[in-house]
Protein backbone atom coordinates (compact mmCIF):
# COMPACT_ATOMS: atom_id res chain seq x y z
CA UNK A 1 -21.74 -7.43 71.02
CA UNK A 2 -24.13 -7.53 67.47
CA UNK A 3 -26.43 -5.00 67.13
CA UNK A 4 -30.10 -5.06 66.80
CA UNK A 5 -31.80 -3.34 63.69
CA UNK A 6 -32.96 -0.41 65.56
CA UNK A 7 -29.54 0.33 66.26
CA UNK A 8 -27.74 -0.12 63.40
CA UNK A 9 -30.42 1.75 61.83
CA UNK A 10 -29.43 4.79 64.49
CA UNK A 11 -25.91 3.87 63.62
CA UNK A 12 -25.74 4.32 60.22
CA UNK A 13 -28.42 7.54 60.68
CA UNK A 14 -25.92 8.99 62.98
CA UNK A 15 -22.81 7.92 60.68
CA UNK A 16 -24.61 9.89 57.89
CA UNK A 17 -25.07 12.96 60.31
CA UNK A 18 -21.98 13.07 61.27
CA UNK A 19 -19.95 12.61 57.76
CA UNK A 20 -22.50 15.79 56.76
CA UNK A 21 -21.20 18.35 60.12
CA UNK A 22 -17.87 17.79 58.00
CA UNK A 23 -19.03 18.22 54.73
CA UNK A 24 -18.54 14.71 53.58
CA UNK A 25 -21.08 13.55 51.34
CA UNK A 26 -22.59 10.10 52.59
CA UNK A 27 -25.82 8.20 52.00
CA UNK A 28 -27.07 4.76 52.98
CA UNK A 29 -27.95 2.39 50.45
CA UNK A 30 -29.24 -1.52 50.90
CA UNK A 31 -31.76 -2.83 53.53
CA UNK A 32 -31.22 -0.17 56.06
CA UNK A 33 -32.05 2.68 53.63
CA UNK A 34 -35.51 0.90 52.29
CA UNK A 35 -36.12 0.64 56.30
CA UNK A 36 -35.32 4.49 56.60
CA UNK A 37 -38.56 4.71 53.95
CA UNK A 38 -40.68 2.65 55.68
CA UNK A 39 -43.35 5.04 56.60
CA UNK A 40 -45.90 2.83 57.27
CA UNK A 41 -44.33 0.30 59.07
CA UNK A 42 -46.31 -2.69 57.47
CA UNK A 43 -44.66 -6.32 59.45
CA UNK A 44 -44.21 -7.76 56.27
CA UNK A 45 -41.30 -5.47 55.69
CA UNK A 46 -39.87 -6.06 59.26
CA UNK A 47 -36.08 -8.04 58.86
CA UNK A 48 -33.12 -8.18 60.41
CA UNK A 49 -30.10 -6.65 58.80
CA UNK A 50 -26.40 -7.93 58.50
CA UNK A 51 -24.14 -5.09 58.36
CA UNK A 52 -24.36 -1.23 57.21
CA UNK A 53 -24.03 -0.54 53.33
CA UNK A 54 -23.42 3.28 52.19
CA UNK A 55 -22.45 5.42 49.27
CA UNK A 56 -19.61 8.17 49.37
CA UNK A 57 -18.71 10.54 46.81
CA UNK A 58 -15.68 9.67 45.09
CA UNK A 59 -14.39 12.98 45.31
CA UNK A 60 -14.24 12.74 48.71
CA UNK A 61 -12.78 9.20 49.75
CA UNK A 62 -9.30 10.31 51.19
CA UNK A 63 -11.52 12.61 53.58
CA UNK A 64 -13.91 9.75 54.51
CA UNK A 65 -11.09 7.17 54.95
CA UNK A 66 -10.11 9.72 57.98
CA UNK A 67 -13.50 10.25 59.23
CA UNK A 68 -14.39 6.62 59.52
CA UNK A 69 -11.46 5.72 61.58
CA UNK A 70 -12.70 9.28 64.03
CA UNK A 71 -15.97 7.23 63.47
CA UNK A 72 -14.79 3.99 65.50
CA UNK A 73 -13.96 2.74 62.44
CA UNK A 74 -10.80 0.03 61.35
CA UNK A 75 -10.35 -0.94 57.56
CA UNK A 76 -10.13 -3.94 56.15
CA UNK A 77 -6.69 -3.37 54.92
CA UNK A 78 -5.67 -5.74 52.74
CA UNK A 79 -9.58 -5.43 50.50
CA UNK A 80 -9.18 -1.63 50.87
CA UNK A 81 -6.03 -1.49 49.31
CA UNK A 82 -7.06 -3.39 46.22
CA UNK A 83 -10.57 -2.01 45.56
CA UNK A 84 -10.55 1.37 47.53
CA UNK A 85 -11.17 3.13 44.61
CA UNK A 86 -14.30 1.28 44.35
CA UNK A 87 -15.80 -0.48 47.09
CA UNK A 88 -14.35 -0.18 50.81
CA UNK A 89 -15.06 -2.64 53.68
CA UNK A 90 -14.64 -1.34 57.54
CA UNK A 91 -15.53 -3.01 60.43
CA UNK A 92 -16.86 -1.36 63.62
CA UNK A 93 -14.55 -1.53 67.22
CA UNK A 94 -16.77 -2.30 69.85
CA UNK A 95 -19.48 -4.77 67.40
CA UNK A 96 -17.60 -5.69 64.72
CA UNK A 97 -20.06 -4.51 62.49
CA UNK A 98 -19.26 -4.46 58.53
CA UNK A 99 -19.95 -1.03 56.96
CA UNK A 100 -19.58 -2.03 52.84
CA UNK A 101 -18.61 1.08 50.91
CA UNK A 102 -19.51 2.09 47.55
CA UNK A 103 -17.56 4.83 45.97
CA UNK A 104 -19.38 6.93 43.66
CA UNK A 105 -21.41 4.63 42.16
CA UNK A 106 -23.11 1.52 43.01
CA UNK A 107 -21.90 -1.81 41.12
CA UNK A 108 -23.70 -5.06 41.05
CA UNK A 109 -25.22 -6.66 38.34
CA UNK A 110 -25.49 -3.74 37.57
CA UNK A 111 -23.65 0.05 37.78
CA UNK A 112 -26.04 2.52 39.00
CA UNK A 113 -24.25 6.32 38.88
CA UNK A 114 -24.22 7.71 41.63
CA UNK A 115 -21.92 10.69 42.18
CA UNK A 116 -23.96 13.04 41.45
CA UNK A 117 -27.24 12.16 42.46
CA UNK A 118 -25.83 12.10 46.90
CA UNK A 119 -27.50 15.29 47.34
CA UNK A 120 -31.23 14.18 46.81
CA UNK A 121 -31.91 13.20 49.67
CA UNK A 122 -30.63 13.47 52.95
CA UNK A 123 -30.34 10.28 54.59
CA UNK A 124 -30.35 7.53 51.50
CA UNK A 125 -29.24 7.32 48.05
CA UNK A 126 -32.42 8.59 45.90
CA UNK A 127 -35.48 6.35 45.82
CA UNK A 128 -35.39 5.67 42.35
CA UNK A 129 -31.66 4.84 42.36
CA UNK A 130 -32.68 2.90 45.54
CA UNK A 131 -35.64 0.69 44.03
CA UNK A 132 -33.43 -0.37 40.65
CA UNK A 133 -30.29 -1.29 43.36
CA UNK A 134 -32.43 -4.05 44.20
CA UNK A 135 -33.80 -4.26 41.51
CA UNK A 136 -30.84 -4.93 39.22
CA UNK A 137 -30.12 -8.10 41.19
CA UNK A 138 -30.26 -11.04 38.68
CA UNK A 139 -31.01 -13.62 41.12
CA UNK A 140 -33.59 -11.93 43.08
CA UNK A 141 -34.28 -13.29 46.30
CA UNK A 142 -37.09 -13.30 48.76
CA UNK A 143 -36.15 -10.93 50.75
CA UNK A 144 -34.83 -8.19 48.24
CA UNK A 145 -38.16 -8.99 46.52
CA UNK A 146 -40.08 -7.91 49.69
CA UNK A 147 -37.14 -4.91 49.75
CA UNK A 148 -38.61 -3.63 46.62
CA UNK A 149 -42.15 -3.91 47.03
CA UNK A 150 -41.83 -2.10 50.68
CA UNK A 151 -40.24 0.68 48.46
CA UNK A 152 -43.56 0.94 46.35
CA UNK A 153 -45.79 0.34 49.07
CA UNK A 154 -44.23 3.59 51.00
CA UNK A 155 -43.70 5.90 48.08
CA UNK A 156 -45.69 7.09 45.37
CA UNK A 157 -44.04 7.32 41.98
CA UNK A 158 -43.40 11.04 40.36
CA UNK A 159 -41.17 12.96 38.35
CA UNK A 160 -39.24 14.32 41.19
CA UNK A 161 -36.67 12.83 44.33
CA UNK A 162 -39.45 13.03 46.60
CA UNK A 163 -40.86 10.15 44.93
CA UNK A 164 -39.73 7.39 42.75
CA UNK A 165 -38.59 9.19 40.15
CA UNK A 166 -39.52 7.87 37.13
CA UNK A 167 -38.20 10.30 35.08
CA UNK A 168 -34.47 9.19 36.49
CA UNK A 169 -35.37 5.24 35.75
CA UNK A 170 -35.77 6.00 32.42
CA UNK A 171 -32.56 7.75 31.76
CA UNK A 172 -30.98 5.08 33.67
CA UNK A 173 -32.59 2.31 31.72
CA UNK A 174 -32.83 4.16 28.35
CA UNK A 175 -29.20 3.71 28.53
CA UNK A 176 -28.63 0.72 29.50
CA UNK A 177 -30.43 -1.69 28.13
CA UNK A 178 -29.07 -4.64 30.53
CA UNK A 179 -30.45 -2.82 33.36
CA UNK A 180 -33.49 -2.20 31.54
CA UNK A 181 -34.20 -5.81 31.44
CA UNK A 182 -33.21 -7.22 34.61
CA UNK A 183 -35.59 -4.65 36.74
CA UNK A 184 -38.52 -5.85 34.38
CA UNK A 185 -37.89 -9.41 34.93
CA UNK A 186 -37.64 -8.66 38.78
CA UNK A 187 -40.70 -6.48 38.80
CA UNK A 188 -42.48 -9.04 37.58
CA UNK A 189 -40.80 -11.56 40.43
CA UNK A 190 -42.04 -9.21 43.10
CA UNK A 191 -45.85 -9.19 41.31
CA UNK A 192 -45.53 -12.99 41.98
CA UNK A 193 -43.70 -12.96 45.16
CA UNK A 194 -46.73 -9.73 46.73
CA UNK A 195 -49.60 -11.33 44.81
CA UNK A 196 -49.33 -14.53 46.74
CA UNK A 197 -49.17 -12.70 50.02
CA UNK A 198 -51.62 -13.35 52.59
CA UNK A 199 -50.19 -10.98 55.30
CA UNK A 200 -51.95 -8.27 52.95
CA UNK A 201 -54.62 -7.02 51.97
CA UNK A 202 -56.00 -6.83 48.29
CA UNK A 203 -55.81 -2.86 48.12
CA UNK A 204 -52.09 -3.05 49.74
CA UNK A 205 -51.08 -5.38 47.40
CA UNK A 206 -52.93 -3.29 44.09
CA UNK A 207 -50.86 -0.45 45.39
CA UNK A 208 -47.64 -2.23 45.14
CA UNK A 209 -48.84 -3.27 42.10
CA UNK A 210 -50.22 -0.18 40.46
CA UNK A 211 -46.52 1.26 41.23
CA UNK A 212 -44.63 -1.29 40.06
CA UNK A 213 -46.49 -1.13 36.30
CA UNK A 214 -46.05 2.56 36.27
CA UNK A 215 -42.34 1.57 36.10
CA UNK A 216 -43.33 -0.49 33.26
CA UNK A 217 -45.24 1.78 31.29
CA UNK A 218 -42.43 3.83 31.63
CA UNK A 219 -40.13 1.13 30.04
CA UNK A 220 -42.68 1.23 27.24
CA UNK A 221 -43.28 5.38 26.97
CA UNK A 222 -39.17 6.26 27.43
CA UNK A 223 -36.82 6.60 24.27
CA UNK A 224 -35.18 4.16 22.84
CA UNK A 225 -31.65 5.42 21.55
CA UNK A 226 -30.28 3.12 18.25
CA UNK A 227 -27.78 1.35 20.46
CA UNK A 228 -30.80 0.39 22.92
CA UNK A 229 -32.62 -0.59 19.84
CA UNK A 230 -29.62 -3.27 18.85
CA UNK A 231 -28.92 -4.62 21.89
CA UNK A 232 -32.67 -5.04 22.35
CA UNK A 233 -32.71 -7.50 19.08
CA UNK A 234 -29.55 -9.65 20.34
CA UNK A 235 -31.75 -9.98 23.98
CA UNK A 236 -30.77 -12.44 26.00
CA UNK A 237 -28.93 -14.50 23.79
CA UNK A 238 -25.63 -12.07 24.83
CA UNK A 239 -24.85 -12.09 28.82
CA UNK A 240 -26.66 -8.72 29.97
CA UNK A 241 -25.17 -8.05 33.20
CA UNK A 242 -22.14 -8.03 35.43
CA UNK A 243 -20.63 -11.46 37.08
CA UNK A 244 -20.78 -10.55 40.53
CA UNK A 245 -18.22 -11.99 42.65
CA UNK A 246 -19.42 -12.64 46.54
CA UNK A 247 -17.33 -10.13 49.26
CA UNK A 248 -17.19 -12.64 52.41
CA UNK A 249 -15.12 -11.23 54.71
């Protein structure tokens, strides 16, 4: 039987819970985790969800291989076995429900550290680190569009994890300059995309707005290392980002 979004969002709440009574450090990343930050609850932002995606310290994989399977948990076997030091896929018993595992860091389009960073917060992966995994998607979509902007329409932006950290997005982007320009291509998709919106109103859509150009001034205030400066001149001329190839399973 699927589940409904409510309850996969209790599911992977209570996966997180329970990975943290044994010390095993998980966080949810992907729709679910922008729906943990919904504060608001605007129905624009309302969607269905097609399976659970989380983050687990690499450190700790061999533990969390055991606790998912304690968890209701099967692996995918044969996928686990060539990219479990990476990504892990695991299926739930009684739903069937995909869980897609990152390990350590998050890699797209783009690869998004995250090791270090699980501690933040206590539920999700940071929301900076949050707002540039969707945003790092080349070929944004609707819906990941509407991801992000329900990310700036719930949090304010700051220089510490309680916000959007924008202090964070410019390490991140100051050192990679791919990254750098995919999220300011997409911020400027979800301007488009939030701007055309009639569901809301013009001072919900100016905060969206005002957050997303904070993340561009940012772009334009944060330092620019030589090697940023380089790749900068070669733009787009050079592929930028990862070739991502689909996981249908």
């Amino acid at each position: 039987m699927a589940m409904t979004s409510q309850e996969m969002l209790a599911e992977i709440k209570r996966l997180v819970s329970a990975a943290e009574t044994k010390g095993i450090q998980v966080r949810a990343i992907g729709g679910l985790a922008v729906r943990a930050h919904d504060k608001i609850g605007h129905p624009l932002f309302v969607r269905d969800f097609a399976d659970l995606d989380v983050v687990v310290a690499k450190k700790q994989r061999r533990e969390f291989e055991s606790f998912m399977l304690e968890a209701g948990y099967s692996p995918d076997k044969q996928f686990n076995i060539l990219n479990g030091a990476e990504r892990q896929i695991y299926h739930e018993n009684k739903s069937d429900v995909k869980v897609d595992v990152f390990v350590g860091d998050f890699v797209m389009c783009h690869k998004i550290p995250l090791e270090n960073r699980l501690k933040a917060d206590t539920m999700t992966i940071p929301l900076a680190e949050l707002l540039l995994s969707k945003a790092q998607i080349l070929e944004l979509n609707r819906k990941d569009a509407l991801d992000i902007s329900s990310i700036l329409f719930n949090n304010e932006t700051g220089n510490d994890d309680g916000k959007i950290n924008l202090q964070v997005i410019a390490q991140l982007c100051s050192a990679d300059w791919g990254l750098y320009k995919t999220v300011s291509i997409n911020l400027g998709r979800v301007e488009e995309v939030i701007s055309k919106e009639p569901s809301m109103s013009q001072e919900e859509r100016d905060l969206v707005l005002k957050r997303a150009r904070a993340i561009l001034k940012t772009f334009e205030d944060m330092p620019k290392p030589m090697a940023w400066q380089l790749r900068d001149r070669v733009g787009t001329r050079v592929k930028w980002y990862i070739e991502v190839e689909e996981v249908d399973l």
